[in-house]
PDB file of N, CA and C in Angstrom:
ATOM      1  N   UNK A   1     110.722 127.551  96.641  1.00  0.00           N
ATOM      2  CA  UNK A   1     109.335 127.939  96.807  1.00  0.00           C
ATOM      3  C   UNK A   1     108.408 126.726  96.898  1.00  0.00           C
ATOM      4  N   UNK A   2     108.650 125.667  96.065  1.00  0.00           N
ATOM      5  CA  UNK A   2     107.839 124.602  95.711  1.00  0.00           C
ATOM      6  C   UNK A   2     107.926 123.916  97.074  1.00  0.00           C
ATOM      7  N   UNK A   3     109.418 123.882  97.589  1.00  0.00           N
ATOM      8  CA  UNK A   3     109.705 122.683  98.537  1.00  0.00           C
ATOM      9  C   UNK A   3     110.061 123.371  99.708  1.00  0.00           C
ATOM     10  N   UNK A   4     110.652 123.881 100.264  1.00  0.00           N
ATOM     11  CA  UNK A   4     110.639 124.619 101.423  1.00  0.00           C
ATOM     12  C   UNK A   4     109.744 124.928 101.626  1.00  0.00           C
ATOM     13  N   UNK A   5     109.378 126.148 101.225  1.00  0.00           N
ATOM     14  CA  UNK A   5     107.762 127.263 101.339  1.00  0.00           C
ATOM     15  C   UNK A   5     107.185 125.992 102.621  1.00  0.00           C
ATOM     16  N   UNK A   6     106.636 125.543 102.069  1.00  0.00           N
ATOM     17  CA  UNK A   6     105.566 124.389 102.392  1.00  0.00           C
ATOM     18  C   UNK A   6     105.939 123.146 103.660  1.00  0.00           C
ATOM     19  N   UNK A   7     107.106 122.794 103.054  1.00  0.00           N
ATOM     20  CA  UNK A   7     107.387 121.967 104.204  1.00  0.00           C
ATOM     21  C   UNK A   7     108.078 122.172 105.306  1.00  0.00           C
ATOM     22  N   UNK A   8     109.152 123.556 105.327  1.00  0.00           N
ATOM     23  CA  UNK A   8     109.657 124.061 106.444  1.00  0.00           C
ATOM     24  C   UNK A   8     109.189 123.912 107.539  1.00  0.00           C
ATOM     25  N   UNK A   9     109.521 123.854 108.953  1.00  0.00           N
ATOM     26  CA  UNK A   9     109.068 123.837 110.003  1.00  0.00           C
ATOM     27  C   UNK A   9     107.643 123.844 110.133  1.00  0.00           C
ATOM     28  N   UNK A  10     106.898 122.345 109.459  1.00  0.00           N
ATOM     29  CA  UNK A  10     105.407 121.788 109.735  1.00  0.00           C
ATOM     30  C   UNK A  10     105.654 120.260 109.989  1.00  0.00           C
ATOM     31  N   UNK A  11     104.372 120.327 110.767  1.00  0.00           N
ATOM     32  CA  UNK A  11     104.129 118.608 111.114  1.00  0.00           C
ATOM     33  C   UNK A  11     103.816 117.919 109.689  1.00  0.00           C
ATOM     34  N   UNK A  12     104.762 116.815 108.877  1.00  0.00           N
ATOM     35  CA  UNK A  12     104.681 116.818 107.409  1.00  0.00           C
ATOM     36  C   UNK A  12     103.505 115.920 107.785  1.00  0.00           C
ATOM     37  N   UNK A  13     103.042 114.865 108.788  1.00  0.00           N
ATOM     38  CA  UNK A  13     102.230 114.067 109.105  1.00  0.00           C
ATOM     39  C   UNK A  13     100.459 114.977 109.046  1.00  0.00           C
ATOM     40  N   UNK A  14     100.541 115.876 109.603  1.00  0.00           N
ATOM     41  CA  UNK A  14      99.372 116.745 109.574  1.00  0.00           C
ATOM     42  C   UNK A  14      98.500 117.949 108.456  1.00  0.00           C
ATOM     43  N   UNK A  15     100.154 118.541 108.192  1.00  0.00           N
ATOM     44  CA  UNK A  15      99.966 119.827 107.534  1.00  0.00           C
ATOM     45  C   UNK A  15     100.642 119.997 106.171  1.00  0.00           C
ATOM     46  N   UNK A  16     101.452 118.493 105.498  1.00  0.00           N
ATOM     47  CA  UNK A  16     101.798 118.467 104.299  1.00  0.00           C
ATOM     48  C   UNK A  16     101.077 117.635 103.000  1.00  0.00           C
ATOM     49  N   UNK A  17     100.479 117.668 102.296  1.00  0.00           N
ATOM     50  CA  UNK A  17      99.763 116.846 101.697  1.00  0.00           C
ATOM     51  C   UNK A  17     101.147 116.308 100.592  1.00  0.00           C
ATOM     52  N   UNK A  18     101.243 115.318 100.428  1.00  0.00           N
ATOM     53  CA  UNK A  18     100.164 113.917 100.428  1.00  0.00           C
ATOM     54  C   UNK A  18     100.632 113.396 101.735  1.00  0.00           C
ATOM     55  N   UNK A  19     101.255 113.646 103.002  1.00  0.00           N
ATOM     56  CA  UNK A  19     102.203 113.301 103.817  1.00  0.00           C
ATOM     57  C   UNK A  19     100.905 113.239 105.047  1.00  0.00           C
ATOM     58  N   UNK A  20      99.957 113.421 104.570  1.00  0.00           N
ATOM     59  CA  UNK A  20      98.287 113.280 105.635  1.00  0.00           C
ATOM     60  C   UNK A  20      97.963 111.560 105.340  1.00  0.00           C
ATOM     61  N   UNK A  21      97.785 111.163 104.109  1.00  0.00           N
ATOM     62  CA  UNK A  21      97.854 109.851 104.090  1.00  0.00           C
ATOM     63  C   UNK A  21      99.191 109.154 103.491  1.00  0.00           C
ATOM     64  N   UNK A  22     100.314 109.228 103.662  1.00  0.00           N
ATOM     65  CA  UNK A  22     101.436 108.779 102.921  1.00  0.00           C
ATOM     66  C   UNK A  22     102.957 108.697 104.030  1.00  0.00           C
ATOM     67  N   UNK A  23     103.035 107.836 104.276  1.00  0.00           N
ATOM     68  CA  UNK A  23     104.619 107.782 105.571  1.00  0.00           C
ATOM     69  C   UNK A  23     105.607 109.128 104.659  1.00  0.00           C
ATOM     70  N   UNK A  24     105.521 109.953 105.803  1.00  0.00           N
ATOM     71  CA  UNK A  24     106.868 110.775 104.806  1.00  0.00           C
ATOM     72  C   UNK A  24     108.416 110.469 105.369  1.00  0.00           C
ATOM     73  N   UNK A  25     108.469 108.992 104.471  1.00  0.00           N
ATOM     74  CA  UNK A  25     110.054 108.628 105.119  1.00  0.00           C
ATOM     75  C   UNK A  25     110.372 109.274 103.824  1.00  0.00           C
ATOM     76  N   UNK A  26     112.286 109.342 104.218  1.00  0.00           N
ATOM     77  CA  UNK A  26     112.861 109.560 102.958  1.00  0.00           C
ATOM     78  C   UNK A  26     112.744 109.639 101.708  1.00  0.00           C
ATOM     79  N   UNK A  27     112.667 108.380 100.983  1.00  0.00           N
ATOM     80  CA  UNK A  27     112.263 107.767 100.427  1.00  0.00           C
ATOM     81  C   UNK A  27     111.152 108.638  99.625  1.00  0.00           C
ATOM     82  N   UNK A  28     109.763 109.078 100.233  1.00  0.00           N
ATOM     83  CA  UNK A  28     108.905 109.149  99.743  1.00  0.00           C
ATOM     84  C   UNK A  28     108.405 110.756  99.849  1.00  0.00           C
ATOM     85  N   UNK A  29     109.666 111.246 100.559  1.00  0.00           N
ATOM     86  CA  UNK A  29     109.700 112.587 100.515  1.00  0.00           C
ATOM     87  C   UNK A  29     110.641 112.920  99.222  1.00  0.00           C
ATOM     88  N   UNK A  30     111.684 112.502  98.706  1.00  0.00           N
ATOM     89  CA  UNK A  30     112.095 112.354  97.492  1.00  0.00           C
ATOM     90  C   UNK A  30     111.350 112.301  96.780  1.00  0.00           C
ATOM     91  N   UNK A  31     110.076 111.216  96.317  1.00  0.00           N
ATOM     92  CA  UNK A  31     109.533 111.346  95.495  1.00  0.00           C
ATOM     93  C   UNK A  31     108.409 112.852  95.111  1.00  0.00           C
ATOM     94  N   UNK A  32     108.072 113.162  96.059  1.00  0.00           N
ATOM     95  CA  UNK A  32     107.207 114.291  96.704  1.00  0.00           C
ATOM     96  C   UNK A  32     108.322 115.372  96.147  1.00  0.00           C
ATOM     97  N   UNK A  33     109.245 115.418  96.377  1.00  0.00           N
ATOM     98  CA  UNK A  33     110.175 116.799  95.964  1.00  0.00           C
ATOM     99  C   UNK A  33     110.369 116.556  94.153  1.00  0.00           C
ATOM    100  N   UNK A  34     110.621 115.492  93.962  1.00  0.00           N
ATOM    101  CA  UNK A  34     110.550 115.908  92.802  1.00  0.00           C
ATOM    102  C   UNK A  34     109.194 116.288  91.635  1.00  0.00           C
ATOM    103  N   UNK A  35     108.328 115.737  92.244  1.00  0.00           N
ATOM    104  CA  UNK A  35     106.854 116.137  91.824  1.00  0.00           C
ATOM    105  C   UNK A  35     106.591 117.269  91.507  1.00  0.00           C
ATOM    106  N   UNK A  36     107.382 118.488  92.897  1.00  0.00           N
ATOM    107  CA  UNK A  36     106.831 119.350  93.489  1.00  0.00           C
ATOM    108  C   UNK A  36     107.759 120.023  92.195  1.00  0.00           C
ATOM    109  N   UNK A  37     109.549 120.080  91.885  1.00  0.00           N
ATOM    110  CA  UNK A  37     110.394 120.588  90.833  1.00  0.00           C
ATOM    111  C   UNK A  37     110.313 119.974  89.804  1.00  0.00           C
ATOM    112  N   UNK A  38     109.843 118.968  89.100  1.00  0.00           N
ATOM    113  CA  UNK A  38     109.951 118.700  87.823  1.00  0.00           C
ATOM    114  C   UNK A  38     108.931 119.486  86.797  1.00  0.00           C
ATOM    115  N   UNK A  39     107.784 119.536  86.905  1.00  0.00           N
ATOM    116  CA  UNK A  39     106.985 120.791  86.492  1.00  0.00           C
ATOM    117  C   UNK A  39     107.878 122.212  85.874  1.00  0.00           C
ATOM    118  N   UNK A  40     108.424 122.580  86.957  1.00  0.00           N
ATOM    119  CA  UNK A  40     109.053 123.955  86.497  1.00  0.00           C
ATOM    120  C   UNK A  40     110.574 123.689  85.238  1.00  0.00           C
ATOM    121  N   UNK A  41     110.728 122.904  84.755  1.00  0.00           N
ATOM    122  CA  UNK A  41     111.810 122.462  83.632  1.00  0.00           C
ATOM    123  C   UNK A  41     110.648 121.981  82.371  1.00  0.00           C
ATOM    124  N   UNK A  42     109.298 121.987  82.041  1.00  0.00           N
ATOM    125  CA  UNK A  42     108.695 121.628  81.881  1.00  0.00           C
ATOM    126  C   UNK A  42     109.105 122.605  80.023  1.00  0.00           C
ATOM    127  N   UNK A  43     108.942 123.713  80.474  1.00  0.00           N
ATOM    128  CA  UNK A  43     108.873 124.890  79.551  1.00  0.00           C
ATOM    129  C   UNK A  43     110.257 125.395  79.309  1.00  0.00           C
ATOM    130  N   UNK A  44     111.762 124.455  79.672  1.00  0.00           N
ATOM    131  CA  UNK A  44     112.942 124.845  79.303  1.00  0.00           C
ATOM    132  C   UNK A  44     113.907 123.290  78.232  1.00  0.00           C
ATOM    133  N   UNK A  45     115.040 123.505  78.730  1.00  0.00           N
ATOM    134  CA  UNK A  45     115.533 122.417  77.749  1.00  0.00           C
ATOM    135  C   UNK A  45     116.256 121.630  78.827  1.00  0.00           C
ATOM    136  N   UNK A  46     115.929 121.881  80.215  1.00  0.00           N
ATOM    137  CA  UNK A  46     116.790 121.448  81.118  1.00  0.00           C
ATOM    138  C   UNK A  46     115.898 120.435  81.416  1.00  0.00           C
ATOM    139  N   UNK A  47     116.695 119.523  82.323  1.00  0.00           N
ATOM    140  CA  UNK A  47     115.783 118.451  82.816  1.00  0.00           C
ATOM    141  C   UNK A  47     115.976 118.223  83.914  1.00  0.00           C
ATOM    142  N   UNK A  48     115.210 117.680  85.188  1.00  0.00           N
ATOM    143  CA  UNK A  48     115.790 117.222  86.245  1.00  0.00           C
ATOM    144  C   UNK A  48     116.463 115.863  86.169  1.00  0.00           C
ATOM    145  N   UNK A  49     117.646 115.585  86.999  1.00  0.00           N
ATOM    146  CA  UNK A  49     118.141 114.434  86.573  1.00  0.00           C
ATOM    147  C   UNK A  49     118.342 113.641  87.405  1.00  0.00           C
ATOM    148  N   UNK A  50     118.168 113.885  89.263  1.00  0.00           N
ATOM    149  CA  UNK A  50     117.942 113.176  90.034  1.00  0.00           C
ATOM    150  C   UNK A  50     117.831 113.922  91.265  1.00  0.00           C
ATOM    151  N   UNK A  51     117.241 113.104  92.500  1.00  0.00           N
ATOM    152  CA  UNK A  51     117.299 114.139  94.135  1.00  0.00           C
ATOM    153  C   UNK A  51     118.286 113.443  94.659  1.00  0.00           C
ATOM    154  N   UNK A  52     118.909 114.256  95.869  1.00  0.00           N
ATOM    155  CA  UNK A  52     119.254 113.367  96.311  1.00  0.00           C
ATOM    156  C   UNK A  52     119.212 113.717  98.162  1.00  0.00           C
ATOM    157  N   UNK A  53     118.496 113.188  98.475  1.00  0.00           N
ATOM    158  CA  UNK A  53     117.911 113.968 100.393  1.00  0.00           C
ATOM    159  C   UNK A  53     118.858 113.340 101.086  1.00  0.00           C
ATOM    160  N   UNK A  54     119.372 113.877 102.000  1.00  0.00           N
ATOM    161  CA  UNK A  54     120.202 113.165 103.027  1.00  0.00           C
ATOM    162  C   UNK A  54     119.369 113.202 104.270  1.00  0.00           C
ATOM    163  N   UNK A  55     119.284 112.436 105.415  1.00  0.00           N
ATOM    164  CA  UNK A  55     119.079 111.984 106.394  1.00  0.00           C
ATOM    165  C   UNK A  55     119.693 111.989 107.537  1.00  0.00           C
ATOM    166  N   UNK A  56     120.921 111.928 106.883  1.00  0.00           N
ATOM    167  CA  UNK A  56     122.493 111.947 107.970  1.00  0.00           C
ATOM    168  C   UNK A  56     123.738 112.084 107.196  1.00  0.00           C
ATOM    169  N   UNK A  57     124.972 111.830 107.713  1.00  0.00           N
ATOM    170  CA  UNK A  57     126.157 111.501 107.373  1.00  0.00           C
ATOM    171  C   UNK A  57     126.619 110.222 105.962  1.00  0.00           C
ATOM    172  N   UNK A  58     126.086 109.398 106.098  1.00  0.00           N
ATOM    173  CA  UNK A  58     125.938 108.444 105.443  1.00  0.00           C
ATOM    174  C   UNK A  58     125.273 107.532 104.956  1.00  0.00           C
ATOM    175  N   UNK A  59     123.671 108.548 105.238  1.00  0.00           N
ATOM    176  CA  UNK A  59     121.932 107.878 105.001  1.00  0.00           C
ATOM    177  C   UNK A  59     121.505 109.089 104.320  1.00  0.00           C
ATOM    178  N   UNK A  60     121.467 108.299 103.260  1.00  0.00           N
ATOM    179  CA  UNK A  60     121.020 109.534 101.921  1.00  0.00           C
ATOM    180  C   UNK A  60     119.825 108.398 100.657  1.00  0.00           C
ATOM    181  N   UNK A  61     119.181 108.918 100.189  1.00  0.00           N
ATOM    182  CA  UNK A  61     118.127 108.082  99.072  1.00  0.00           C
ATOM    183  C   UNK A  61     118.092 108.789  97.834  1.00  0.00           C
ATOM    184  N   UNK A  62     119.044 108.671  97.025  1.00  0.00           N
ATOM    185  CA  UNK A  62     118.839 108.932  95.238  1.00  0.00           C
ATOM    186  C   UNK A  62     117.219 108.793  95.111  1.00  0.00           C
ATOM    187  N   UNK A  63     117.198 109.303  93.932  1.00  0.00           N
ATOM    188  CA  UNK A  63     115.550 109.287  93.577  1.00  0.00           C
ATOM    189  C   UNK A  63     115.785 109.662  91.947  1.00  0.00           C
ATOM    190  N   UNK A  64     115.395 109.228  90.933  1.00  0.00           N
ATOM    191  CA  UNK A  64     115.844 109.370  89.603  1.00  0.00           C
ATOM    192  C   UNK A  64     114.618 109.774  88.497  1.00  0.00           C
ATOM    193  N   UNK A  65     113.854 110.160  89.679  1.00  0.00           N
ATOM    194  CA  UNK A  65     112.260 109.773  88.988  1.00  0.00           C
ATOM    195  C   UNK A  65     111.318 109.076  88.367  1.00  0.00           C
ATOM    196  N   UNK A  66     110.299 108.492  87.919  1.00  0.00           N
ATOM    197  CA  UNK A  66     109.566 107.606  87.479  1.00  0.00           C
ATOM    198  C   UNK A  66     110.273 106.811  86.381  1.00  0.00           C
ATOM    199  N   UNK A  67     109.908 105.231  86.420  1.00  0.00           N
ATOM    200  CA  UNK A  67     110.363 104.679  85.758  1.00  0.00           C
ATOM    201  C   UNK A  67     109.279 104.317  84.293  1.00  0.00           C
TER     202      UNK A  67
END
């Protein structure tokens, strides 16, 4: 809901915020996804513990969340 819903088939450059002023490479769409799911573990005992987006076959960007 958080992450699909929203970014599915849109121009992320136009119609995704923060992706209006922000390059949505990899990278920084990772960070953006987890923004969007860490909230909802907020009120359990679970935690998120990392993303991990692929790009391709063998172009993928871990993301572990804020340091």
């Amino acid at each position: 809901d958080e992450v699909v819903g929203p970014m599915d088939h849109r121009n992320l450059n136009h119609e995704v915020a923060p992706f209006d002023s922000v390059v949505p490479t990899t990278e920084n769409l990772a960070i953006e996804i987890w923004r969007r799911l860490e909230p909802r573990f907020a009120s359990t005992p679970a935690r998120l513990h990392s993303i991990r987006l692929h790009e391709g076959e063998d172009l993928y960007v871990d993301y572990e969340g804020p340091r």
